[in-house]
N, C-alpha and C. Protein backbone atom coordinates (compact mmCIF):
# COMPACT_ATOMS: atom_id res chain seq x y z
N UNK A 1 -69.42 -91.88 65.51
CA UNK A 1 -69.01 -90.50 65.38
C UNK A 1 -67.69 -90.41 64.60
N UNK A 2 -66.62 -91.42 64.62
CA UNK A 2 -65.25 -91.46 64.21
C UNK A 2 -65.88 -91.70 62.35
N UNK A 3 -67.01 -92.69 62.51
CA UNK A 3 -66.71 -92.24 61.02
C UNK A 3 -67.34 -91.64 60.02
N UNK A 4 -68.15 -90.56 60.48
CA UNK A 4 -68.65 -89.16 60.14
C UNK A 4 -67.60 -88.45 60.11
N UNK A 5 -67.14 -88.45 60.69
CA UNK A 5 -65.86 -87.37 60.91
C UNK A 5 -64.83 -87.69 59.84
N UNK A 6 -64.69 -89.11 59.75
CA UNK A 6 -63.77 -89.69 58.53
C UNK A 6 -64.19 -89.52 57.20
N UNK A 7 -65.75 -90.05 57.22
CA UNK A 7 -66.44 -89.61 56.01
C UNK A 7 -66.52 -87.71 55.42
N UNK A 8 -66.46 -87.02 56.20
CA UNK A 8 -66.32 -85.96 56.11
C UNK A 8 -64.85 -85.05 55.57
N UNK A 9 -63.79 -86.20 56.18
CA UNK A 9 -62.53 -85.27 56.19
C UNK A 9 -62.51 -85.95 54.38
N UNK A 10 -62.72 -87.21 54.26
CA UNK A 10 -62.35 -88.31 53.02
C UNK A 10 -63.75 -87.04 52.05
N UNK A 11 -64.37 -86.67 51.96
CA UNK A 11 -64.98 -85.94 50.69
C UNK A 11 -64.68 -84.89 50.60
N UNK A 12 -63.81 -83.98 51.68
CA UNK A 12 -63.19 -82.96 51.73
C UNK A 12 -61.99 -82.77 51.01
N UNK A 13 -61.37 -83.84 51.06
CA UNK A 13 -60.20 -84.29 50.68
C UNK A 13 -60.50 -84.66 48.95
N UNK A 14 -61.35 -85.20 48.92
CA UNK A 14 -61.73 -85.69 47.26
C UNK A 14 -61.86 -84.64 46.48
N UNK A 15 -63.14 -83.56 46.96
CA UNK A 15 -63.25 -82.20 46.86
C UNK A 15 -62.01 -81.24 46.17
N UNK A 16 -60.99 -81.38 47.18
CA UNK A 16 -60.08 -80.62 47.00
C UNK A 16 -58.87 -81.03 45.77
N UNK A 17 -59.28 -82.93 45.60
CA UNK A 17 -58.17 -82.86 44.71
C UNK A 17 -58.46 -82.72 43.66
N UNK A 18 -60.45 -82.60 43.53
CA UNK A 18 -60.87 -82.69 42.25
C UNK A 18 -60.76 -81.05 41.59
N UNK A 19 -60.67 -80.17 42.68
CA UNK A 19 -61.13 -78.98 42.34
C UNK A 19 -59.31 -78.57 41.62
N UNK A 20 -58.22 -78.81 41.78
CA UNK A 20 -56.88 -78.59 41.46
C UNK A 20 -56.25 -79.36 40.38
N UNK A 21 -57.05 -80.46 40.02
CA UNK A 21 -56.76 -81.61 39.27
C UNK A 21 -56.24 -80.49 38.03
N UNK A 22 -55.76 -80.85 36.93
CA UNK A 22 -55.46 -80.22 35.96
C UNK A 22 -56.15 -81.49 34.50
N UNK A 23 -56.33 -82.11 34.90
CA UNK A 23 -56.85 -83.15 33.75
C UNK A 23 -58.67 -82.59 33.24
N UNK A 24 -58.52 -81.67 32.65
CA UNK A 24 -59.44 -81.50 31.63
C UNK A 24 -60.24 -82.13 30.61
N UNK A 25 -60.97 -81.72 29.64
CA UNK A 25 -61.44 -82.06 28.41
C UNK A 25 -60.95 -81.32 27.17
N UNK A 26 -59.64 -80.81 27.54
CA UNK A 26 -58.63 -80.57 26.80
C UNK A 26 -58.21 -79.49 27.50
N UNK A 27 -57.19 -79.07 26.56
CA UNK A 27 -56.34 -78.05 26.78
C UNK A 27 -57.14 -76.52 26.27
N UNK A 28 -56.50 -75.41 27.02
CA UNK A 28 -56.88 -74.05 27.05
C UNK A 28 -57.53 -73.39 25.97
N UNK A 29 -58.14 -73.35 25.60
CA UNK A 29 -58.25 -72.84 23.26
C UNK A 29 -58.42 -71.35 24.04
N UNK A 30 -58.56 -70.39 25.02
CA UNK A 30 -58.92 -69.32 25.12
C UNK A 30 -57.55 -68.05 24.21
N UNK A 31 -57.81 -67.05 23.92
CA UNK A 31 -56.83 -66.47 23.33
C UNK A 31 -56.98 -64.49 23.53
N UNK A 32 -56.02 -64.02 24.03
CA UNK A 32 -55.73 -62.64 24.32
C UNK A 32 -55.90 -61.60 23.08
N UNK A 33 -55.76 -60.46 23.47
CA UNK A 33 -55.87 -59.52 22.11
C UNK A 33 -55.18 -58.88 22.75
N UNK A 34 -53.83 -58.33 22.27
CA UNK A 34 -53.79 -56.91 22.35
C UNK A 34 -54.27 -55.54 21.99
N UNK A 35 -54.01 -54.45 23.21
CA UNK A 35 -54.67 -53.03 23.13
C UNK A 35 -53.76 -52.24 22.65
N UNK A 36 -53.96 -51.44 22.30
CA UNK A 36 -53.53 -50.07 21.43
C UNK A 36 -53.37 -48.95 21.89
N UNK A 37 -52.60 -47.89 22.54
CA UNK A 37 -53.10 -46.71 23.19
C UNK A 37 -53.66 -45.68 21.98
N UNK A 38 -54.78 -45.14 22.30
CA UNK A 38 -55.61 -44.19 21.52
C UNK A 38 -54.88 -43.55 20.60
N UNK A 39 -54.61 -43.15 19.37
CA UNK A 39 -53.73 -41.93 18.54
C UNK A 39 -53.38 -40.65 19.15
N UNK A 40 -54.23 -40.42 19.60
CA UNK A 40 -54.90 -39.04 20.15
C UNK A 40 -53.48 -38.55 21.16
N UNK A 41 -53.31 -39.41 22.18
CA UNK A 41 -52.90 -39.43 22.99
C UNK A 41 -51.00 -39.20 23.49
N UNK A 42 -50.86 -38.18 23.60
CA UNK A 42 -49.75 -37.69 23.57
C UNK A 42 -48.49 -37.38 24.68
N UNK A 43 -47.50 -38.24 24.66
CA UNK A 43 -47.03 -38.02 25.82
C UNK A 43 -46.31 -36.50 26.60
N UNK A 44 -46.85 -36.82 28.14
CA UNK A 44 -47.16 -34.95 28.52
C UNK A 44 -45.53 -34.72 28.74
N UNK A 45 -45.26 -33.25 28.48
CA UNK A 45 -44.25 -32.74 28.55
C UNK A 45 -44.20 -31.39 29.74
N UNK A 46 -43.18 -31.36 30.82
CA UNK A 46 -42.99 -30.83 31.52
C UNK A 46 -43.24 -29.71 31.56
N UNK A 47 -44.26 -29.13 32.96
CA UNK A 47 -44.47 -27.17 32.50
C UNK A 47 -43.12 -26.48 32.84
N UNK A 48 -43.45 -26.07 31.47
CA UNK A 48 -42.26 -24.71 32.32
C UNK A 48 -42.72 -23.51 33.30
N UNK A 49 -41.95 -23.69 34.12
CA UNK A 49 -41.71 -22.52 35.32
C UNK A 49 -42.42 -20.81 35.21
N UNK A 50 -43.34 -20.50 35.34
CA UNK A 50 -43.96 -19.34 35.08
C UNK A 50 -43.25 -18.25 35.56
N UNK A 51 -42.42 -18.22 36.73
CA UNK A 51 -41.58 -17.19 37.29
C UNK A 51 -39.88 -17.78 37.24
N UNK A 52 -38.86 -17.32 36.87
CA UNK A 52 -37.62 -17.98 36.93
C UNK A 52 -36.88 -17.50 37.95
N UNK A 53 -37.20 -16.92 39.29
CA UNK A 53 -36.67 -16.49 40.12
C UNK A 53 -36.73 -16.84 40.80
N UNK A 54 -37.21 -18.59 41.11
CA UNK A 54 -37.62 -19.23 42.08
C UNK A 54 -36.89 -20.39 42.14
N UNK A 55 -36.10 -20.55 42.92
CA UNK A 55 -34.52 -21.53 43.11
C UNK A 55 -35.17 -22.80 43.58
N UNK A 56 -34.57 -23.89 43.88
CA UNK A 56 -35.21 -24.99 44.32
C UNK A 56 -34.58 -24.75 46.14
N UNK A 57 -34.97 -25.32 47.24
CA UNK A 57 -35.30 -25.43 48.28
C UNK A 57 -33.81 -25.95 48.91
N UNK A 58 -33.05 -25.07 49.20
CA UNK A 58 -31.95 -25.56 50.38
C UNK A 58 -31.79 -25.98 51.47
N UNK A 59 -31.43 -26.81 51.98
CA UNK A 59 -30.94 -27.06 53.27
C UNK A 59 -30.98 -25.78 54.12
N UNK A 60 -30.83 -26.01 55.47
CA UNK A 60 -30.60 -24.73 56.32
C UNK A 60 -28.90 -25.36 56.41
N UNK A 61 -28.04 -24.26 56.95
CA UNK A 61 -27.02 -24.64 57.34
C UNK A 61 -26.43 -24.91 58.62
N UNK A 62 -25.81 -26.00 58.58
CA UNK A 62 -25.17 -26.96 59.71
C UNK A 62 -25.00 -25.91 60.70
N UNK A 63 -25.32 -25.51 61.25
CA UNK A 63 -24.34 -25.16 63.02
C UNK A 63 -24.34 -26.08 63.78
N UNK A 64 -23.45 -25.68 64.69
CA UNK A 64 -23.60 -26.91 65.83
C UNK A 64 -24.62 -26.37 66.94
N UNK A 65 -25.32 -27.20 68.08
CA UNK A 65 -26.28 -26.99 69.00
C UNK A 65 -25.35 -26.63 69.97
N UNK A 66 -26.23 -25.28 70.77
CA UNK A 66 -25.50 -24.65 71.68
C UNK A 66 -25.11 -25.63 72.69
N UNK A 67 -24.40 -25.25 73.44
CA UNK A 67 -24.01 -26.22 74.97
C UNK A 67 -25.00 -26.10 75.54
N UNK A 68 -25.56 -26.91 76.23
CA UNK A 68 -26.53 -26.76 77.67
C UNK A 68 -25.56 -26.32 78.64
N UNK A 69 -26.46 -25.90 79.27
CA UNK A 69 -26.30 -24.95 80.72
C UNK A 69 -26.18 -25.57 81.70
N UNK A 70 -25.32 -25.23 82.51
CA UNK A 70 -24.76 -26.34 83.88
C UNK A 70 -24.94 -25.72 84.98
C-alpha cells in the first residue's frame, strides 16, 4: 500500500514539474496588434442643466440635540 501511495505522490509530482517547466521547443513567436478606437467616436461632453435654479444639495444645519429629560 506504501508504495502505491509513493508511486502516486512520485507521478504527481513529475506531472506538476512537467506541466511549469519553461523549457520549450523554443521561445514565444506569438505577436499582439494594437486597436484603434472607431473615428466616429467622440468624447461625451457634460449636459448642461435644463433649469438654472436648481442649487446643489446642502447640509442641514448643525444644532445641538436637545437635553433629555430627567
Amino acid at each position: 500500500m506504501k508504495k502505491l501511495i509513493l508511486a502516486s505522490v512520485s507521478a504527481l509530482a513529475l506531472l506538476g514539474v512537467a506541466a511549469c517547466s519553461d523549457s520549450g521547443t523554443g521561445t514565444d513567436k506569438t505577436t499582439t496588434q494594437s486597436t484603434n478606437p472607431p473615428a466616429a467616436e467622440q468624447p461625451m461632453k457634460p449636459a448642461a442643466p435644463a433649469d438654472n435654479s436648481t442649487k446643489p444639495a446642502e447640509p442641514a444645519p448643525a444644532t445641538p440635540a436637545p437635553a433629555p429629560a430627567q
